[in-house]
N, C-alpha and C. Protein backbone atom coordinates (compact mmCIF):
# COMPACT_ATOMS: atom_id res chain seq x y z
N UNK A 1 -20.35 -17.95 6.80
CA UNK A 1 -19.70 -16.66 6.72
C UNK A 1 -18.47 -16.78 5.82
N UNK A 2 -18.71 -16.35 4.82
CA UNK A 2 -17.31 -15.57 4.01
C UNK A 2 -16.38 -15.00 4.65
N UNK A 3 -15.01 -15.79 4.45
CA UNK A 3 -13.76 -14.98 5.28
C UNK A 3 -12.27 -14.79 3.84
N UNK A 4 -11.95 -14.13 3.92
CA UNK A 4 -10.72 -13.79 3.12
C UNK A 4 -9.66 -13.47 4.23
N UNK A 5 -8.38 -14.54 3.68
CA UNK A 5 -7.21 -13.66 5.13
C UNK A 5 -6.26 -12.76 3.87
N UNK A 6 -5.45 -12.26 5.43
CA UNK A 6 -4.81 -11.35 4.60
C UNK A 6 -3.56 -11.46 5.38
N UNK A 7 -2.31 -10.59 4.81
CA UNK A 7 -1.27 -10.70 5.90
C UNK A 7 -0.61 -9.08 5.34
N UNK A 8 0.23 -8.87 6.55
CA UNK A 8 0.85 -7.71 6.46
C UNK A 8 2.57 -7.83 5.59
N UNK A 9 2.84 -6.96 4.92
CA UNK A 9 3.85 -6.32 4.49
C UNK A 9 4.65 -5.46 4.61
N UNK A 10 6.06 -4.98 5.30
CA UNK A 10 6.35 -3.82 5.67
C UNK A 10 7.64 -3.57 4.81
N UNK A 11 7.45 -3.00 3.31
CA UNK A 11 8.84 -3.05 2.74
C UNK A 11 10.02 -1.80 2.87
N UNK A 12 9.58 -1.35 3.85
CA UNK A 12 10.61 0.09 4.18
C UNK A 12 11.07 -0.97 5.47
N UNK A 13 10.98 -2.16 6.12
CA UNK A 13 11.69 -2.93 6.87
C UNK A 13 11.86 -4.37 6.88
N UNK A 14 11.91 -4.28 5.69
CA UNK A 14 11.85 -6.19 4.74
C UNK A 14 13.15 -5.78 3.66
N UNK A 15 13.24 -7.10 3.03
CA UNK A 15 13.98 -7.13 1.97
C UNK A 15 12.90 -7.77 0.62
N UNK A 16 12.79 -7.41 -0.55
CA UNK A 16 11.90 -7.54 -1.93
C UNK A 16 12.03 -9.49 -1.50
N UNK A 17 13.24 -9.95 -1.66
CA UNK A 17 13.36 -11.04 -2.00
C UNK A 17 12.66 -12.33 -0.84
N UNK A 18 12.53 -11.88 0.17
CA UNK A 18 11.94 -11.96 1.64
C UNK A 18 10.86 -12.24 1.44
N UNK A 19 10.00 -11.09 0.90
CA UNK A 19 8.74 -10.32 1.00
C UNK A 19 7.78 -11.29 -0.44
N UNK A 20 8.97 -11.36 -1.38
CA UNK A 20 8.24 -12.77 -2.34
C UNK A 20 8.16 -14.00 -1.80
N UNK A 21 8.96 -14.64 -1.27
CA UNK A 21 9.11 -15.74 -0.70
C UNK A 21 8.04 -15.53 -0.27
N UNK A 22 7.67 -14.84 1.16
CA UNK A 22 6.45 -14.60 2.17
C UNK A 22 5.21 -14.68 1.69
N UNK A 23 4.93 -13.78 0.36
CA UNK A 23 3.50 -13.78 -0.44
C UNK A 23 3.69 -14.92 -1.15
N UNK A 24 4.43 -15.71 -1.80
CA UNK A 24 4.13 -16.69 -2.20
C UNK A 24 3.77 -17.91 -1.82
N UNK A 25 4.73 -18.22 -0.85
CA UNK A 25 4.08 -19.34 0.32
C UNK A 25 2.79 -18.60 1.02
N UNK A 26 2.39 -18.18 1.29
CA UNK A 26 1.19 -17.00 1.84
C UNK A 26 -0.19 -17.50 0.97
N UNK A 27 0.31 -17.17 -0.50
CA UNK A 27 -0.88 -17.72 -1.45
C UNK A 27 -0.98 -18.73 -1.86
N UNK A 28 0.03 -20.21 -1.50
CA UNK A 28 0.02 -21.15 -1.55
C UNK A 28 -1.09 -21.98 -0.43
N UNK A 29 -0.90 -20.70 0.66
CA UNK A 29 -2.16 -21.49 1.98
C UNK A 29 -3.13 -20.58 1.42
N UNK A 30 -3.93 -20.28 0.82
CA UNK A 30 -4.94 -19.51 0.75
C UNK A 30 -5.31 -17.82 1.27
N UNK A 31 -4.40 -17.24 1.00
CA UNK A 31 -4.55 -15.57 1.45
C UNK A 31 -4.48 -15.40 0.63
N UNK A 32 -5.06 -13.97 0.03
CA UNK A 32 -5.98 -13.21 -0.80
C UNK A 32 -5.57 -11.39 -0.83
N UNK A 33 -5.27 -10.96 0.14
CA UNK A 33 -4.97 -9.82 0.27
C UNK A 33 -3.94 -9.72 1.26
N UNK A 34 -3.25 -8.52 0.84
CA UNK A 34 -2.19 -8.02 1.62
C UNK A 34 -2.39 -6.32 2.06
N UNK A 35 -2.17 -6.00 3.37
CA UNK A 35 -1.36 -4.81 3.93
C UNK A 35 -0.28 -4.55 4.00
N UNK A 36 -0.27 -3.25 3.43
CA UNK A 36 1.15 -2.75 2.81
C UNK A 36 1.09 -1.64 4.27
N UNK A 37 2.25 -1.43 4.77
CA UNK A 37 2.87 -0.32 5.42
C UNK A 37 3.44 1.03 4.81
N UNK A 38 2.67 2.10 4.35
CA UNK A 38 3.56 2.66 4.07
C UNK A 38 3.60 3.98 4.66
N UNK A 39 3.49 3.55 6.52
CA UNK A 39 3.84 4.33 7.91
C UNK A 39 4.97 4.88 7.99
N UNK A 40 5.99 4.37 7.51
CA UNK A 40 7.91 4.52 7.86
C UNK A 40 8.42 4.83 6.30
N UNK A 41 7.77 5.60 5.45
CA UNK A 41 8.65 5.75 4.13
C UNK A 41 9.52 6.99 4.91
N UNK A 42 10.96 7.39 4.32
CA UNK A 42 11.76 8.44 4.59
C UNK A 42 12.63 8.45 3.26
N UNK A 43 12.25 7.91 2.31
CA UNK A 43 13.61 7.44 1.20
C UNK A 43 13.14 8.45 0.14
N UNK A 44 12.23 8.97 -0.24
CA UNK A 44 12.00 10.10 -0.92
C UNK A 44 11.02 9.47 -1.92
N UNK A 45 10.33 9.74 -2.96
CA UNK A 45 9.19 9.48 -3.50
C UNK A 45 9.55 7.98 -4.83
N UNK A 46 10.82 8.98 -5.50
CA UNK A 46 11.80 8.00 -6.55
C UNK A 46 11.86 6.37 -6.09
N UNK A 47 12.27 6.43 -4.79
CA UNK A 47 13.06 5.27 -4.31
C UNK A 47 11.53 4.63 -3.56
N UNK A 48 10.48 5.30 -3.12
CA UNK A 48 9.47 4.64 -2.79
C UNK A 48 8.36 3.92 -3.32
N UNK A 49 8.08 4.70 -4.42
CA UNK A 49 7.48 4.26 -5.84
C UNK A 49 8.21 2.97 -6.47
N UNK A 50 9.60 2.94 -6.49
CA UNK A 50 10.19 1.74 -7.29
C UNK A 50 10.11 0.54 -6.03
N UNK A 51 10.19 1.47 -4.71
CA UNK A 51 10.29 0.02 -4.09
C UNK A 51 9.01 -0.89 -4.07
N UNK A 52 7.62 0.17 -3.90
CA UNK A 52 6.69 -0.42 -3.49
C UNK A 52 6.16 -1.10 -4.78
N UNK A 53 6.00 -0.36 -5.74
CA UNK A 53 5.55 -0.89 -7.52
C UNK A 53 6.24 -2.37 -7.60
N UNK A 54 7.54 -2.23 -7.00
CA UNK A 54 8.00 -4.09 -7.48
C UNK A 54 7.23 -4.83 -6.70
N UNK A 55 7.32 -4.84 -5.21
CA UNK A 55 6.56 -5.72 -4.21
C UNK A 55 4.77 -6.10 -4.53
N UNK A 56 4.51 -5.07 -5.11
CA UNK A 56 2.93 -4.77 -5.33
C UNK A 56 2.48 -5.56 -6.77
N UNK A 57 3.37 -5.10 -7.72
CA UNK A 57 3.76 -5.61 -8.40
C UNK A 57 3.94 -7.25 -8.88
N UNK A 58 4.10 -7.76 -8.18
CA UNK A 58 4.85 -9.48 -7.77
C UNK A 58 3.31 -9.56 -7.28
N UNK A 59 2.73 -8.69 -6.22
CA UNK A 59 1.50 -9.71 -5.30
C UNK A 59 0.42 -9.81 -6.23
N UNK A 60 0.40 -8.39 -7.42
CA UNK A 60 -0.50 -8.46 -8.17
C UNK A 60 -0.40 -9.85 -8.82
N UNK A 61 0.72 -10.17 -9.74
CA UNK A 61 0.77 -11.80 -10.20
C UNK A 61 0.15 -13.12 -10.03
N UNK A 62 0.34 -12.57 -8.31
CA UNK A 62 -0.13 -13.59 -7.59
C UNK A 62 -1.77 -13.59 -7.22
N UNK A 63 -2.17 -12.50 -7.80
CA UNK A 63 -3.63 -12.46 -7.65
C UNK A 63 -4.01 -11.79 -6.26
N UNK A 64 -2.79 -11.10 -5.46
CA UNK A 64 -3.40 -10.62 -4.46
C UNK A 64 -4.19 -9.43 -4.94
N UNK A 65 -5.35 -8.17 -3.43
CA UNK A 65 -5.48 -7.30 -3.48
C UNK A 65 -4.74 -6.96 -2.57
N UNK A 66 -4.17 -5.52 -2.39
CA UNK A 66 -3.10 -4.82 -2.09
C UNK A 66 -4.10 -3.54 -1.58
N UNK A 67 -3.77 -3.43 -0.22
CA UNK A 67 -4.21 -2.02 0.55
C UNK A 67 -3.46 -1.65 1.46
N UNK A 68 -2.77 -0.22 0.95
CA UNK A 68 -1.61 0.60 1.53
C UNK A 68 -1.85 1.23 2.78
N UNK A 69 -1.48 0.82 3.89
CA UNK A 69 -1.94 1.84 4.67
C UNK A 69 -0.70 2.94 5.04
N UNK A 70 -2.26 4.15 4.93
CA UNK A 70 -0.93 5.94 4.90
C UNK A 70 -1.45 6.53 6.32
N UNK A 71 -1.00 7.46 6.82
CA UNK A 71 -1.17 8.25 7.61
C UNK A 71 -0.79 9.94 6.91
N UNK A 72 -1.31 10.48 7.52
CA UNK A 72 -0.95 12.12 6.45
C UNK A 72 0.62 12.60 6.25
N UNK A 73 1.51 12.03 7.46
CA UNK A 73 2.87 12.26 7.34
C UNK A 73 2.85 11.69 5.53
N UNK A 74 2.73 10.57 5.24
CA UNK A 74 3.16 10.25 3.90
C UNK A 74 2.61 11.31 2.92
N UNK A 75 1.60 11.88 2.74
CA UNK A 75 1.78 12.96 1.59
C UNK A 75 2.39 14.31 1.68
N UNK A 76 3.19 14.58 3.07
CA UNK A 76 3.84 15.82 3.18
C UNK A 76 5.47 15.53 2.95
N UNK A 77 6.01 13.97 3.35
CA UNK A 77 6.92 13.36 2.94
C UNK A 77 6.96 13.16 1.58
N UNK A 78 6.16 12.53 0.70
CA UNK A 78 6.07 12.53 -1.01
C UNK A 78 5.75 13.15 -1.65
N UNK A 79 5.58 14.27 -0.91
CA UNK A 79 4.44 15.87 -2.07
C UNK A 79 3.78 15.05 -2.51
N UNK A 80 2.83 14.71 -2.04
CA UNK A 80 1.48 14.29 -2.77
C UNK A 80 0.55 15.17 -1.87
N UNK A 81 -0.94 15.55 -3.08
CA UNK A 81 -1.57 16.44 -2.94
C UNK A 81 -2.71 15.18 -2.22
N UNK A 82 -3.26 16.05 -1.14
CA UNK A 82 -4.96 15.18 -0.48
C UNK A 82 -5.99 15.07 -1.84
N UNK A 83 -5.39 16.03 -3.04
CA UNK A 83 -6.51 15.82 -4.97
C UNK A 83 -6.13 15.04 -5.62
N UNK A 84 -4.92 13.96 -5.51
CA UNK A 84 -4.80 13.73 -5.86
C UNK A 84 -3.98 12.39 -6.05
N UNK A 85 -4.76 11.19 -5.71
CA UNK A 85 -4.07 9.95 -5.31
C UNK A 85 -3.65 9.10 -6.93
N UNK A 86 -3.08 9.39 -7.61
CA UNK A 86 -2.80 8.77 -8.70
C UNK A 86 -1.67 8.44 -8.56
N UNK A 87 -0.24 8.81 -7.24
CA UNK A 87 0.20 8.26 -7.33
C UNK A 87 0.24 7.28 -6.61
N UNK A 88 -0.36 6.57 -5.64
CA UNK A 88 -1.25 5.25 -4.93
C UNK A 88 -1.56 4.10 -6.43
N UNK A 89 -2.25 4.65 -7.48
CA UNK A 89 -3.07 4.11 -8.34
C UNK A 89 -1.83 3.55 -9.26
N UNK A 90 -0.77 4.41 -9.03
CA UNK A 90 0.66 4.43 -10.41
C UNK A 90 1.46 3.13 -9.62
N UNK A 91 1.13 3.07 -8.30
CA UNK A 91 1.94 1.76 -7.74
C UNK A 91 1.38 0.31 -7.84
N UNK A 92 0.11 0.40 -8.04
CA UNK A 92 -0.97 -0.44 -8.30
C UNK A 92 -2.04 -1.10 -6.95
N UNK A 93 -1.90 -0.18 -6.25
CA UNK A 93 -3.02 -0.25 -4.97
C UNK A 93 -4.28 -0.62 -5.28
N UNK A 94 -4.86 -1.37 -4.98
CA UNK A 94 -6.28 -1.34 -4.86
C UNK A 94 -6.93 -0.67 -3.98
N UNK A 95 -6.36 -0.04 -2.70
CA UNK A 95 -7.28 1.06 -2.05
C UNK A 95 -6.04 1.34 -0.44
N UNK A 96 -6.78 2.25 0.07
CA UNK A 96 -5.98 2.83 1.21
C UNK A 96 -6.94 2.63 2.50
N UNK A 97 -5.71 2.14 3.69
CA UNK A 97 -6.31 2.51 5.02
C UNK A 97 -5.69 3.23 5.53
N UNK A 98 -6.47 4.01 6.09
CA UNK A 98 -6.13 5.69 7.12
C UNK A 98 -5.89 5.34 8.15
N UNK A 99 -4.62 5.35 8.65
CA UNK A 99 -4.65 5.31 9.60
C UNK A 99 -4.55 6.21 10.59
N UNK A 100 -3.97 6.19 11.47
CA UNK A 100 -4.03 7.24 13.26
C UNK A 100 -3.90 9.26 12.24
N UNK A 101 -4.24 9.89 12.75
CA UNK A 101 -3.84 11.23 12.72
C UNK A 101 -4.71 12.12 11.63
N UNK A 102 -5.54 11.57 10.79
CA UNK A 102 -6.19 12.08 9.59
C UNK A 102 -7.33 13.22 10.52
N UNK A 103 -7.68 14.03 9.90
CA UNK A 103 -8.48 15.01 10.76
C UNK A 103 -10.18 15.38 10.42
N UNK A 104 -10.43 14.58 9.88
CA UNK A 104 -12.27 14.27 9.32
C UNK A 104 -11.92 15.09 7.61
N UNK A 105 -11.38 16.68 7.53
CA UNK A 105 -11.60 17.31 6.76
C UNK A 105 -10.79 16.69 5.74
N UNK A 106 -9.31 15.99 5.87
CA UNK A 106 -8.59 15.07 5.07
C UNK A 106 -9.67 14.06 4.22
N UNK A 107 -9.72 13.40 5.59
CA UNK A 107 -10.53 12.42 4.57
C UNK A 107 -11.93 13.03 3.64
N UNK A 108 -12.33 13.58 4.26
CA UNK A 108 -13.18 14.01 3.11
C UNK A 108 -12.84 14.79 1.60
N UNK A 109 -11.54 15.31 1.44
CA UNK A 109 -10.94 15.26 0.79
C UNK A 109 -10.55 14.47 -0.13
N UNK A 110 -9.94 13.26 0.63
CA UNK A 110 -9.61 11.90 -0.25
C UNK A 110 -11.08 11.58 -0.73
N UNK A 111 -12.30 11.89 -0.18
CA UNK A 111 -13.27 10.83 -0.76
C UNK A 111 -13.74 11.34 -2.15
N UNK A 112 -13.44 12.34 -2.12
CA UNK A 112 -13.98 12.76 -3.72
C UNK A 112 -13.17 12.77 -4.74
N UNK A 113 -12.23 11.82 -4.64
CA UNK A 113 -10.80 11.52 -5.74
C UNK A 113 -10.87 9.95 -6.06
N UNK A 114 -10.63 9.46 -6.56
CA UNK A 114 -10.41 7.46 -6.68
C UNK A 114 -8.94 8.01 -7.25
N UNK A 115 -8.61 6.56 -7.28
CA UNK A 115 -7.25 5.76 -7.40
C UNK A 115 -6.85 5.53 -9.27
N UNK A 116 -8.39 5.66 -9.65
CA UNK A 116 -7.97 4.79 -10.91
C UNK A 116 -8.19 5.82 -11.78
């Protein structure tokens, strides 16, 4: 059996410089992908985009894949439209997990949009 690990990321309650250290020793033992939190954004879209693009940013380097997990609070917090995930794609995500609260008709929404 094929296994890939992964580890979690929470940079709305980390520090950037932390969060490299962590993925780098991380991909030094063999992990491959990371979960991003982005449950607790409140900083406004400007300041969330720059934070997450650096962190994401750095894991890309490192050869991670990167999957954000949102709940619907985050696109009523970032004006982002359910048509339109490009800005997910502008941070450099490789894909999203849904988490708690999405209502079937959301996601079906998201499914007829990609990232890239």
């Amino acid at each position: 059996m094929f296994r890939r690990l992964g580890l979690s990321v929470y940079p709305d309650n980390s520090v950037f410089e932390e969060d490299l250290a962590y993925i780098t020793f991380a991909k030094s033992q063999g992990f491959e992908r990371i979960f991003m939190s982005m449950l607790e954004v409140t900083q406004g879209k400007g300041v969330v985009a720059e934070k997450f693009s650096k962190i994401i940013s750095a894991a890309k380097k490192l050869g991670y894949e990167v999957i954000l997990d949102i709940a619907p609070n985050i696109f009523d917090e970032l004006q982002i439209s359910y048509d339109d995930l490009s800005f997910f794609a502008e941070l450099g995500a490789d894909g999203l997990r849904l988490d708690a609260g999405f209502d079937g008709n959301k996601e079906a929404t998201l499914s007829f949009n990609h990232m890239a």
